[in-house]
PDB file of N, CA and C in Angstrom:
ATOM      1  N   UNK A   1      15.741  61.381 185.982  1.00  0.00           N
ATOM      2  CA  UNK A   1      14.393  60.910 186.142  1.00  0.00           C
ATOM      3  C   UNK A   1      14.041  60.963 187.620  1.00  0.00           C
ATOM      4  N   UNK A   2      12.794  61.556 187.766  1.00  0.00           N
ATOM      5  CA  UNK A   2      12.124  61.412 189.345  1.00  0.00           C
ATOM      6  C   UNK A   2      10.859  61.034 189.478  1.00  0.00           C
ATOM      7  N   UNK A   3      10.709  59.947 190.186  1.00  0.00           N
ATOM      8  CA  UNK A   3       9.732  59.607 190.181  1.00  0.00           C
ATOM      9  C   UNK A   3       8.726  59.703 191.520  1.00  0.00           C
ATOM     10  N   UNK A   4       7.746  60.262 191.525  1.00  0.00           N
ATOM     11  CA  UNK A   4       6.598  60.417 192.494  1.00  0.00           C
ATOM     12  C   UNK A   4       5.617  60.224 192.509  1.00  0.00           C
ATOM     13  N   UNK A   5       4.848  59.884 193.359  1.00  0.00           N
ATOM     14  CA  UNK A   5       3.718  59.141 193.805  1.00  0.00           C
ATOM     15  C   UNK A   5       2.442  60.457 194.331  1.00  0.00           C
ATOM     16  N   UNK A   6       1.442  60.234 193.860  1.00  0.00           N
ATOM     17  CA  UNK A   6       0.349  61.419 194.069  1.00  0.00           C
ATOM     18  C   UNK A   6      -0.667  60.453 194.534  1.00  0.00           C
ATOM     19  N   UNK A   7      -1.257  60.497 196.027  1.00  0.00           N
ATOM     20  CA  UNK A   7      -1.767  59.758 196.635  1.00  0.00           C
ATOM     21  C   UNK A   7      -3.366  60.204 196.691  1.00  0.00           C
ATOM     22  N   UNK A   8      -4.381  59.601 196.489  1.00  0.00           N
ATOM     23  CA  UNK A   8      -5.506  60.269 196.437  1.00  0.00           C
ATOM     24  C   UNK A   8      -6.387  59.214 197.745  1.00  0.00           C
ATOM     25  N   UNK A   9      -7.648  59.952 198.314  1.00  0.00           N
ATOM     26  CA  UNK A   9      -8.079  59.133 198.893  1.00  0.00           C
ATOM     27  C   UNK A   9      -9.747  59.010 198.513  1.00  0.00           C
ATOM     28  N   UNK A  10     -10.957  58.144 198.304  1.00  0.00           N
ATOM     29  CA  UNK A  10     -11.889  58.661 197.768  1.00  0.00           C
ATOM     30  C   UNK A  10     -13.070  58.298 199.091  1.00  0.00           C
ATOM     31  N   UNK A  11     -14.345  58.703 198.703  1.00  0.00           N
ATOM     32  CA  UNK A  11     -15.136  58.787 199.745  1.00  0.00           C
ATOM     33  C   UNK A  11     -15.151  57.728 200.478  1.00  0.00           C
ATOM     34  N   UNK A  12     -14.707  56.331 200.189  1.00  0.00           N
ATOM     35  CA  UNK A  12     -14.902  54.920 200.865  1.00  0.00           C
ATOM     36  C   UNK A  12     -13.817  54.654 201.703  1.00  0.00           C
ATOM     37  N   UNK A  13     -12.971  56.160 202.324  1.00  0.00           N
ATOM     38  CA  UNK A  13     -11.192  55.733 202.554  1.00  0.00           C
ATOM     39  C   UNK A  13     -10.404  54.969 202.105  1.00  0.00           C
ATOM     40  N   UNK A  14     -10.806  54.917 200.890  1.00  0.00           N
ATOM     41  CA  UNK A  14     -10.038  54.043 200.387  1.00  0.00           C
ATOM     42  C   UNK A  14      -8.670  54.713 199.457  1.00  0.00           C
ATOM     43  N   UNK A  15      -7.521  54.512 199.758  1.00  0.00           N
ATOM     44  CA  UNK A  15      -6.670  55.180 199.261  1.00  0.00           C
ATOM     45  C   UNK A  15      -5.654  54.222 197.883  1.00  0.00           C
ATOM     46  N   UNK A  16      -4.935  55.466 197.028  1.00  0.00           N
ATOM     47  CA  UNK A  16      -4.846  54.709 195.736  1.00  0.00           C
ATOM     48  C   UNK A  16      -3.782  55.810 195.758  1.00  0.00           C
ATOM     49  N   UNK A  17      -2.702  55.504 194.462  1.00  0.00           N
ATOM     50  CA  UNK A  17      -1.860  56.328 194.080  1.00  0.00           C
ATOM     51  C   UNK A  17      -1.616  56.155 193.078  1.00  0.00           C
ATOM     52  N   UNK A  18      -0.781  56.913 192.156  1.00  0.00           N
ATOM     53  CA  UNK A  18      -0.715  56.736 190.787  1.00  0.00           C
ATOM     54  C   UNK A  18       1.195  57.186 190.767  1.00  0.00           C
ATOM     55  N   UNK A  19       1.741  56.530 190.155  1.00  0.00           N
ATOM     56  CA  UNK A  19       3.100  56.662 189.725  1.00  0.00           C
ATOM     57  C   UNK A  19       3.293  57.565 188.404  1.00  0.00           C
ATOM     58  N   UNK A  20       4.376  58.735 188.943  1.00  0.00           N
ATOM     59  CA  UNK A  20       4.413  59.349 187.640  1.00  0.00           C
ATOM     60  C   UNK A  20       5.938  59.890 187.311  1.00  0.00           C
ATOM     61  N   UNK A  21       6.406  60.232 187.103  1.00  0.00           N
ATOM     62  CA  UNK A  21       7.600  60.453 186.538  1.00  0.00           C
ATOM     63  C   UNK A  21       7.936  62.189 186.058  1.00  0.00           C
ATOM     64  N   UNK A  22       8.864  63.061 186.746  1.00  0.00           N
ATOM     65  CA  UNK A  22       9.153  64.563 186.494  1.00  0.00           C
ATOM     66  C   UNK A  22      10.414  64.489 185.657  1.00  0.00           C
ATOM     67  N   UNK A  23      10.618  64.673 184.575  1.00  0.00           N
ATOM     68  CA  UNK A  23      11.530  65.413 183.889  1.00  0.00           C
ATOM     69  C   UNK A  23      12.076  66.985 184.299  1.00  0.00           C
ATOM     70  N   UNK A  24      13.273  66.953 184.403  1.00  0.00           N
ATOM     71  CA  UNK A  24      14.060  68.153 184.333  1.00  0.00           C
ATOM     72  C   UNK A  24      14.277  68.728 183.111  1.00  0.00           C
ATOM     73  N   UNK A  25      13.436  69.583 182.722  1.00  0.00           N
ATOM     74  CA  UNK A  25      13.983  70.202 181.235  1.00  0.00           C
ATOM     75  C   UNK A  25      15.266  71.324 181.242  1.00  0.00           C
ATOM     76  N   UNK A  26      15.801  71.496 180.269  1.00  0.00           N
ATOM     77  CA  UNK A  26      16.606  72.351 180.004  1.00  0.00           C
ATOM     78  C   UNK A  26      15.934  73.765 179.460  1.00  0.00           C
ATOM     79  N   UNK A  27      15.471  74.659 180.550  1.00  0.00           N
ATOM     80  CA  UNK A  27      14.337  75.461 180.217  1.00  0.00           C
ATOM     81  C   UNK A  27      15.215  76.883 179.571  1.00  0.00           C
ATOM     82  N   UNK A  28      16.764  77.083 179.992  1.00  0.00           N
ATOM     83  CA  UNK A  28      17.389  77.957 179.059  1.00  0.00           C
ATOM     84  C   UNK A  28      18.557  77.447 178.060  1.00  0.00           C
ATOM     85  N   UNK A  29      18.157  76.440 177.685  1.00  0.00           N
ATOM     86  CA  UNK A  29      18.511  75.781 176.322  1.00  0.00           C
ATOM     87  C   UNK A  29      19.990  75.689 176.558  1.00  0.00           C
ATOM     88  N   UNK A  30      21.076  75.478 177.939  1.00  0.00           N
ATOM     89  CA  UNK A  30      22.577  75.889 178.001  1.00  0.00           C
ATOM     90  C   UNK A  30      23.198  74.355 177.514  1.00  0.00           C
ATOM     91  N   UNK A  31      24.187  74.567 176.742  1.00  0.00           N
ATOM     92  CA  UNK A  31      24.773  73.768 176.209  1.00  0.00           C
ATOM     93  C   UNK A  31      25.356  72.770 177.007  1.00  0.00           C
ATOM     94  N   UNK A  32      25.770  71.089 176.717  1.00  0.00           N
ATOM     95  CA  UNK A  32      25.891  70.314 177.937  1.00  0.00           C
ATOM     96  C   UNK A  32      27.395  69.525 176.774  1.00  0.00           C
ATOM     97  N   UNK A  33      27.452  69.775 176.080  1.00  0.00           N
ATOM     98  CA  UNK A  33      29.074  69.035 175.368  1.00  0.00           C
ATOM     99  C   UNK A  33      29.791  70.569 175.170  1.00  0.00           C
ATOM    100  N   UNK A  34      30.969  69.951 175.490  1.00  0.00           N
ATOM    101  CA  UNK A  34      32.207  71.082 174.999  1.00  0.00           C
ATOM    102  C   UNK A  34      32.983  70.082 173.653  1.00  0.00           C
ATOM    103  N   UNK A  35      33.447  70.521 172.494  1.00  0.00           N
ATOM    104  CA  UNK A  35      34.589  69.432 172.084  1.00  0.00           C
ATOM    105  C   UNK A  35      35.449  70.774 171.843  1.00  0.00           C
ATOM    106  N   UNK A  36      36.519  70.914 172.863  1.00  0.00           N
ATOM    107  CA  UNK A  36      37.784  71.956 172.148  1.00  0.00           C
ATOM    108  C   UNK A  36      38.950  71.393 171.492  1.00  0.00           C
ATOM    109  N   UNK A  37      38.477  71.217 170.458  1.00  0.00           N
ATOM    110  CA  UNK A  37      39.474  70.415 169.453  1.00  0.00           C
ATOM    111  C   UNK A  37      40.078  71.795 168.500  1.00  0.00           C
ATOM    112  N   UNK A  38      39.703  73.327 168.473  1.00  0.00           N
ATOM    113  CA  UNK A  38      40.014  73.688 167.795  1.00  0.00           C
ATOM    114  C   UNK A  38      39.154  74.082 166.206  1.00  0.00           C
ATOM    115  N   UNK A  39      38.282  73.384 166.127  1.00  0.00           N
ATOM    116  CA  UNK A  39      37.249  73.189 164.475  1.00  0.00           C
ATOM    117  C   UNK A  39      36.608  74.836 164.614  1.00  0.00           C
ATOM    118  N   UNK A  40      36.657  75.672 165.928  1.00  0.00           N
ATOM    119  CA  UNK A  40      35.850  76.508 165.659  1.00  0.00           C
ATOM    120  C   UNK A  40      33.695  76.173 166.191  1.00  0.00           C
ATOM    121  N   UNK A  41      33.785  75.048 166.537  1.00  0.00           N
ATOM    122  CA  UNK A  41      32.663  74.286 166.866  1.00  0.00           C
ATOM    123  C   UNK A  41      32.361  73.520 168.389  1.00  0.00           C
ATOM    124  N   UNK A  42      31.699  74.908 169.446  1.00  0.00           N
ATOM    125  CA  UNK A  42      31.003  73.899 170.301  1.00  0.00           C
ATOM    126  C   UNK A  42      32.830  74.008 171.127  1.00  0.00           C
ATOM    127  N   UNK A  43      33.572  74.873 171.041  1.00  0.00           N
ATOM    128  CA  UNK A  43      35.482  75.309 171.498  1.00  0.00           C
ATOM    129  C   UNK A  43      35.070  75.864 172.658  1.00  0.00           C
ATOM    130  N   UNK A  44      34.107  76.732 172.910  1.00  0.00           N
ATOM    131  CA  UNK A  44      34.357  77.397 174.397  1.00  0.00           C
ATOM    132  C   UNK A  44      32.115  76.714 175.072  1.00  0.00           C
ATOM    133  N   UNK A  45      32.351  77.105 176.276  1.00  0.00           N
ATOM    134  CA  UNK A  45      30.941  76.530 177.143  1.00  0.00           C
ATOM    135  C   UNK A  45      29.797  78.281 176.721  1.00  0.00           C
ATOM    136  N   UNK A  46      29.306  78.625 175.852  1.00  0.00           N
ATOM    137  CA  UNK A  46      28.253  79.313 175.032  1.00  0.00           C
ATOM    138  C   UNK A  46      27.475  79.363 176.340  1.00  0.00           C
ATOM    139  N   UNK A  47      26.838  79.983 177.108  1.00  0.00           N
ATOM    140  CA  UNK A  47      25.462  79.788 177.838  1.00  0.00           C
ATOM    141  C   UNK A  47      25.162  81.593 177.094  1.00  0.00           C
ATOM    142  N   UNK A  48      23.655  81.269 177.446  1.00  0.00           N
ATOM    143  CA  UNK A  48      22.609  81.824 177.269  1.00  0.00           C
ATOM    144  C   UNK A  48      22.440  83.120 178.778  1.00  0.00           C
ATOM    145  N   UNK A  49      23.353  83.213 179.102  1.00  0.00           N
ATOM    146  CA  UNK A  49      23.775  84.612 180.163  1.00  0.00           C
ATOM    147  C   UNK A  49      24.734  85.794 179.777  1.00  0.00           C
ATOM    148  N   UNK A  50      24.462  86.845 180.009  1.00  0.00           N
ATOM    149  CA  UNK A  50      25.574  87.673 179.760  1.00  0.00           C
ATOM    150  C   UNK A  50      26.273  88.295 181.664  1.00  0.00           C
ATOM    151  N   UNK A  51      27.594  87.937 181.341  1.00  0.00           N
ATOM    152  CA  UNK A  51      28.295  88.835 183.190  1.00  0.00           C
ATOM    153  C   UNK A  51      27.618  87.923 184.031  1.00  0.00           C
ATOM    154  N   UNK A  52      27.274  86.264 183.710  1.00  0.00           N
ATOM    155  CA  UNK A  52      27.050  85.548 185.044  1.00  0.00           C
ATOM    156  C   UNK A  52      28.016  85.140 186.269  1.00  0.00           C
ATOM    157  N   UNK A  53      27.469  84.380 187.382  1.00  0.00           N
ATOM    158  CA  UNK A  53      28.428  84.160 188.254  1.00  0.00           C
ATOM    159  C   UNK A  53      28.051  82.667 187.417  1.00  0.00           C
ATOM    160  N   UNK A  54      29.809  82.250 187.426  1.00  0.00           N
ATOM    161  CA  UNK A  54      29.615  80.581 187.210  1.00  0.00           C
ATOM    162  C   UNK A  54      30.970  79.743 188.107  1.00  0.00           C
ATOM    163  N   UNK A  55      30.213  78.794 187.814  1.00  0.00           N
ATOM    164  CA  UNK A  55      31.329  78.015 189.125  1.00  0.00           C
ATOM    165  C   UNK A  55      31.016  76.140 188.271  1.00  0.00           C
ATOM    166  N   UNK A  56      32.512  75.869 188.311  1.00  0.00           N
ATOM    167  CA  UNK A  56      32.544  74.486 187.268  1.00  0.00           C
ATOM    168  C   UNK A  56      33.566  73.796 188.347  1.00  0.00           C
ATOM    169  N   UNK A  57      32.549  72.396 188.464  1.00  0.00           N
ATOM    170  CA  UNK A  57      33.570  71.325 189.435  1.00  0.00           C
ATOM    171  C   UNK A  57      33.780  70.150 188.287  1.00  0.00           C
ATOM    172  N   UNK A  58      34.387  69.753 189.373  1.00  0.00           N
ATOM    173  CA  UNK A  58      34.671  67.948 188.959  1.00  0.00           C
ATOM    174  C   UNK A  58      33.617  66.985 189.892  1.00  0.00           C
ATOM    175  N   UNK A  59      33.634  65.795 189.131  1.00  0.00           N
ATOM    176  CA  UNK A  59      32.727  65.130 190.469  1.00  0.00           C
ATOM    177  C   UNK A  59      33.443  64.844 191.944  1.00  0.00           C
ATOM    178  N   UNK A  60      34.211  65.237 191.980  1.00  0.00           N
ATOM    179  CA  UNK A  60      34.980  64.812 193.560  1.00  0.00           C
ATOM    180  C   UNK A  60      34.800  66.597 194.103  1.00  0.00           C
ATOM    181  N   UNK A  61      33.944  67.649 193.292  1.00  0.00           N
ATOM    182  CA  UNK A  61      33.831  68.809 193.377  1.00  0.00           C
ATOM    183  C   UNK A  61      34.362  69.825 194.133  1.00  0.00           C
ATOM    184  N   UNK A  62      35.520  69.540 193.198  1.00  0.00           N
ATOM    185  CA  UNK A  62      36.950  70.532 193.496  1.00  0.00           C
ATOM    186  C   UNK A  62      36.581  71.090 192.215  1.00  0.00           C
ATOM    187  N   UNK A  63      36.733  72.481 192.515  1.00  0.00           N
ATOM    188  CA  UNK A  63      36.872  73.851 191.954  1.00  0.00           C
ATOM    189  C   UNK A  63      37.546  73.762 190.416  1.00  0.00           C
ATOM    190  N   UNK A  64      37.409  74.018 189.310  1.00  0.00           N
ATOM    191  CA  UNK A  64      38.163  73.676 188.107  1.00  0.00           C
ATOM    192  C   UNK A  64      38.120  74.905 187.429  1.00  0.00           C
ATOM    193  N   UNK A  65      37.078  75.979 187.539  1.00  0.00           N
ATOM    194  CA  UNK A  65      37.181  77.153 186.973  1.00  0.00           C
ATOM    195  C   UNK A  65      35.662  78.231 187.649  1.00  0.00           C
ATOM    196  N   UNK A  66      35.785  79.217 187.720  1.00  0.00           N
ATOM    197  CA  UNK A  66      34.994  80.291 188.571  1.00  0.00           C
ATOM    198  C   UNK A  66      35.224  81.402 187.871  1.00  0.00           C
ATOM    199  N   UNK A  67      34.102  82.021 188.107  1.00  0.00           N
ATOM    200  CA  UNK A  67      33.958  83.507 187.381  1.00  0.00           C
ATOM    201  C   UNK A  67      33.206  84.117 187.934  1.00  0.00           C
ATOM    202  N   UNK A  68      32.817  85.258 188.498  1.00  0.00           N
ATOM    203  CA  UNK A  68      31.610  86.083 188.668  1.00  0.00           C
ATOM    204  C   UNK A  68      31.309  87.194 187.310  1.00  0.00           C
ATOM    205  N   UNK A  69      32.175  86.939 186.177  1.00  0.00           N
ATOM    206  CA  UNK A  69      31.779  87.647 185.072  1.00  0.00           C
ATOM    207  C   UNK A  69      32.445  86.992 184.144  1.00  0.00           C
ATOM    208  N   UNK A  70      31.426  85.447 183.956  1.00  0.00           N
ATOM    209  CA  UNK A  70      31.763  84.810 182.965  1.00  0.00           C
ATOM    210  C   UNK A  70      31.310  85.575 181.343  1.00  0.00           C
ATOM    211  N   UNK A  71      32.735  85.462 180.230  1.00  0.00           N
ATOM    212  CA  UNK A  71      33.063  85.706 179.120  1.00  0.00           C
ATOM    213  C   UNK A  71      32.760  84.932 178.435  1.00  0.00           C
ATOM    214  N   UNK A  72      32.374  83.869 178.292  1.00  0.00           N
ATOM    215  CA  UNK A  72      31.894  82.531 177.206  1.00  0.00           C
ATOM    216  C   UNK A  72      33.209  82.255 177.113  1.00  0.00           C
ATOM    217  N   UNK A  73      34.448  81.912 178.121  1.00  0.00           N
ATOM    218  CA  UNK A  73      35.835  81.352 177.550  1.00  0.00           C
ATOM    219  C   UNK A  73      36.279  80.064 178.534  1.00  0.00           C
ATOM    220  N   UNK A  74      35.160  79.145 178.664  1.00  0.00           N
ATOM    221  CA  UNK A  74      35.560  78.008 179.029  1.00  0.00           C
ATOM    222  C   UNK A  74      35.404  76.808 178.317  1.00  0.00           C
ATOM    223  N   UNK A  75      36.706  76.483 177.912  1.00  0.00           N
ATOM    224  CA  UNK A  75      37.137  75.696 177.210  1.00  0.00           C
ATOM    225  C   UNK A  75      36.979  73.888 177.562  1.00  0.00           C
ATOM    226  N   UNK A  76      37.293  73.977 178.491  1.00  0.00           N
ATOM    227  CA  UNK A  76      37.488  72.601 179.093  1.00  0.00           C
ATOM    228  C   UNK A  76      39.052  71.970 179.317  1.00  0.00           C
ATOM    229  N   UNK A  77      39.668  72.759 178.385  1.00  0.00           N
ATOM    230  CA  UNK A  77      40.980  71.987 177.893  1.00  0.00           C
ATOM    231  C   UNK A  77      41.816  71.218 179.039  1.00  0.00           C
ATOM    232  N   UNK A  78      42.299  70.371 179.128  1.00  0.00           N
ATOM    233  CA  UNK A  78      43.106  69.387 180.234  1.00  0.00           C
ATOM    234  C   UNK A  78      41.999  68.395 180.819  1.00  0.00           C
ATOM    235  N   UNK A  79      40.732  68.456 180.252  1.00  0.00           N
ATOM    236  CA  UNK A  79      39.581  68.231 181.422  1.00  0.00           C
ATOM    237  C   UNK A  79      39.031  67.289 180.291  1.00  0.00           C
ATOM    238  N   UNK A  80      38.867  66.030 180.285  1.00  0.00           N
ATOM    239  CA  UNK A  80      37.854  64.708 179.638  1.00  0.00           C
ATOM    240  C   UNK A  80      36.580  64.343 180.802  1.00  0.00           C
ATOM    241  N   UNK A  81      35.467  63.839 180.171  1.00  0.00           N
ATOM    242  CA  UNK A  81      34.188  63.385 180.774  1.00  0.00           C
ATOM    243  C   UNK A  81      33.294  64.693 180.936  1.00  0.00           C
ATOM    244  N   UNK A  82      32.888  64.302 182.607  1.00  0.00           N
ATOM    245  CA  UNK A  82      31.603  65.260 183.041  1.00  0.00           C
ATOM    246  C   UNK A  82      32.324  65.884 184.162  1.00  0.00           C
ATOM    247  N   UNK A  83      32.188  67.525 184.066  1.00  0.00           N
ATOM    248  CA  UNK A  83      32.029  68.256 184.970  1.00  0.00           C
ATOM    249  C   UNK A  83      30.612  68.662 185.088  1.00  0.00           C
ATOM    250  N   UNK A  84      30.597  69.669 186.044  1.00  0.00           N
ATOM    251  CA  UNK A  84      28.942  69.890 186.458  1.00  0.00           C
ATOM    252  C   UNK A  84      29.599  71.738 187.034  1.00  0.00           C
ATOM    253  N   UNK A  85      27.985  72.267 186.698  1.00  0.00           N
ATOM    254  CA  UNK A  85      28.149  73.602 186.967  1.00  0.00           C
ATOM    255  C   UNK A  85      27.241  74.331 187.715  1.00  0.00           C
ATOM    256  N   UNK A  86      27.241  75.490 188.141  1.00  0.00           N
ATOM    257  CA  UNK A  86      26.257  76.449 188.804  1.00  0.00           C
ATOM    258  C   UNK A  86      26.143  77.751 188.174  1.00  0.00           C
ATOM    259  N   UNK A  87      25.330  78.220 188.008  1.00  0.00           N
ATOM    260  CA  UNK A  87      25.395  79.739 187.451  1.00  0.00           C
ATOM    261  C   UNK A  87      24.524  80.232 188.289  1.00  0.00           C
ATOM    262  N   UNK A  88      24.751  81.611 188.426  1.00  0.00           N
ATOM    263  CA  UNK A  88      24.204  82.194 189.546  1.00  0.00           C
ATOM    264  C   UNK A  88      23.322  81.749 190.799  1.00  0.00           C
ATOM    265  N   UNK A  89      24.054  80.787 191.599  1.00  0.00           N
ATOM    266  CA  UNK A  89      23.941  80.503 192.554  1.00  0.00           C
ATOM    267  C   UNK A  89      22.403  79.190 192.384  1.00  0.00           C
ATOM    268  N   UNK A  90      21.762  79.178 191.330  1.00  0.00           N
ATOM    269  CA  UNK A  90      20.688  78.728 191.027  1.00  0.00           C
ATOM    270  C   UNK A  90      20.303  77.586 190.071  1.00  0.00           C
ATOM    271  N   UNK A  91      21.213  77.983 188.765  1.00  0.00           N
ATOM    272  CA  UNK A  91      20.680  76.785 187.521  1.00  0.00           C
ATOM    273  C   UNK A  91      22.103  75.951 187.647  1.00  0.00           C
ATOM    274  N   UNK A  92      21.725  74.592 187.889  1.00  0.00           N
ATOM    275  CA  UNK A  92      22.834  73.111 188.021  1.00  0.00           C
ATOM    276  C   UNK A  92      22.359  72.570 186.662  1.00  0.00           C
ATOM    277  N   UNK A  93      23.787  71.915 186.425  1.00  0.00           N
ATOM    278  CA  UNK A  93      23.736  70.667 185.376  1.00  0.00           C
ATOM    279  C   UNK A  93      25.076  70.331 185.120  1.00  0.00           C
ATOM    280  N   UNK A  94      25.297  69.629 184.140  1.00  0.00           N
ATOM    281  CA  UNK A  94      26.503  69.196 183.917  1.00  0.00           C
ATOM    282  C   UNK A  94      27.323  69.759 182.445  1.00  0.00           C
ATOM    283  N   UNK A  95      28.396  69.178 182.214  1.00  0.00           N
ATOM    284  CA  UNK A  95      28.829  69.147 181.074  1.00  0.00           C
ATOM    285  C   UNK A  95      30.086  68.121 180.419  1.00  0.00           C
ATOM    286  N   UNK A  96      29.401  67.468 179.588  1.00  0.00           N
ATOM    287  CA  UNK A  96      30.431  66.702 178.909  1.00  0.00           C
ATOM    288  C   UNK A  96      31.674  67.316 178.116  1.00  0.00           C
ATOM    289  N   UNK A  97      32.858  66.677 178.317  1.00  0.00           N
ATOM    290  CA  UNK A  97      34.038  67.209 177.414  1.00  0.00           C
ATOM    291  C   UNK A  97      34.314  66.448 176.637  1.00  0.00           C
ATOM    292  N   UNK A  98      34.535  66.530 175.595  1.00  0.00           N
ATOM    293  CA  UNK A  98      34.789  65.427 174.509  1.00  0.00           C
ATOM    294  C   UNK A  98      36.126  65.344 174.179  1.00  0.00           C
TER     295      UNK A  98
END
């Protein structure tokens, strides 16, 4: 959540603002849970890229896995909670491991 303020001023100088709130959407729909349990379901990190550069930390954001021609074969495995990612140098977010 972000919240910002849009300040207007009207002919009497008199100034006013209005509080509003920006959502971050998920505008290429990339998946944010891994569970690699094996079921065949939601086992490797799916994004919506083909041959991206990707880069997956931890929150103390040390390095956990990198690709410049990611295969859809990240698993998570050894790894519980939230990591967080980059793909081509541009789209951030995270990902839960279950």
């Amino acid at each position: 959540m972000l919240l910002n303020r849009l300040y207007e001023k009207d002919n009497f100088n008199s100034i006013g603002f209005i509080l509003f709130e920006l959502q971050k959407e998920n505008l290429y729909n990339i998946p944010n849970v891994i569970t690699p349990n094996g079921d065949g379901v939601n086992d490797t990190w799916v994004i919506p890229f083909e041959n991206a550069k990707v880069l997956i930390y931890n929150r103390a954001g040390a390095t956990v896995f990198q690709s410049d021609n990611y295969q859809q074969d990240f698993s998570g495995l050894g790894y519980y909670g939230t990591l967080y990612f980059t793909i081509n140098n541009s789209i951030n977010g995270y990902i839960t491991v279950i």
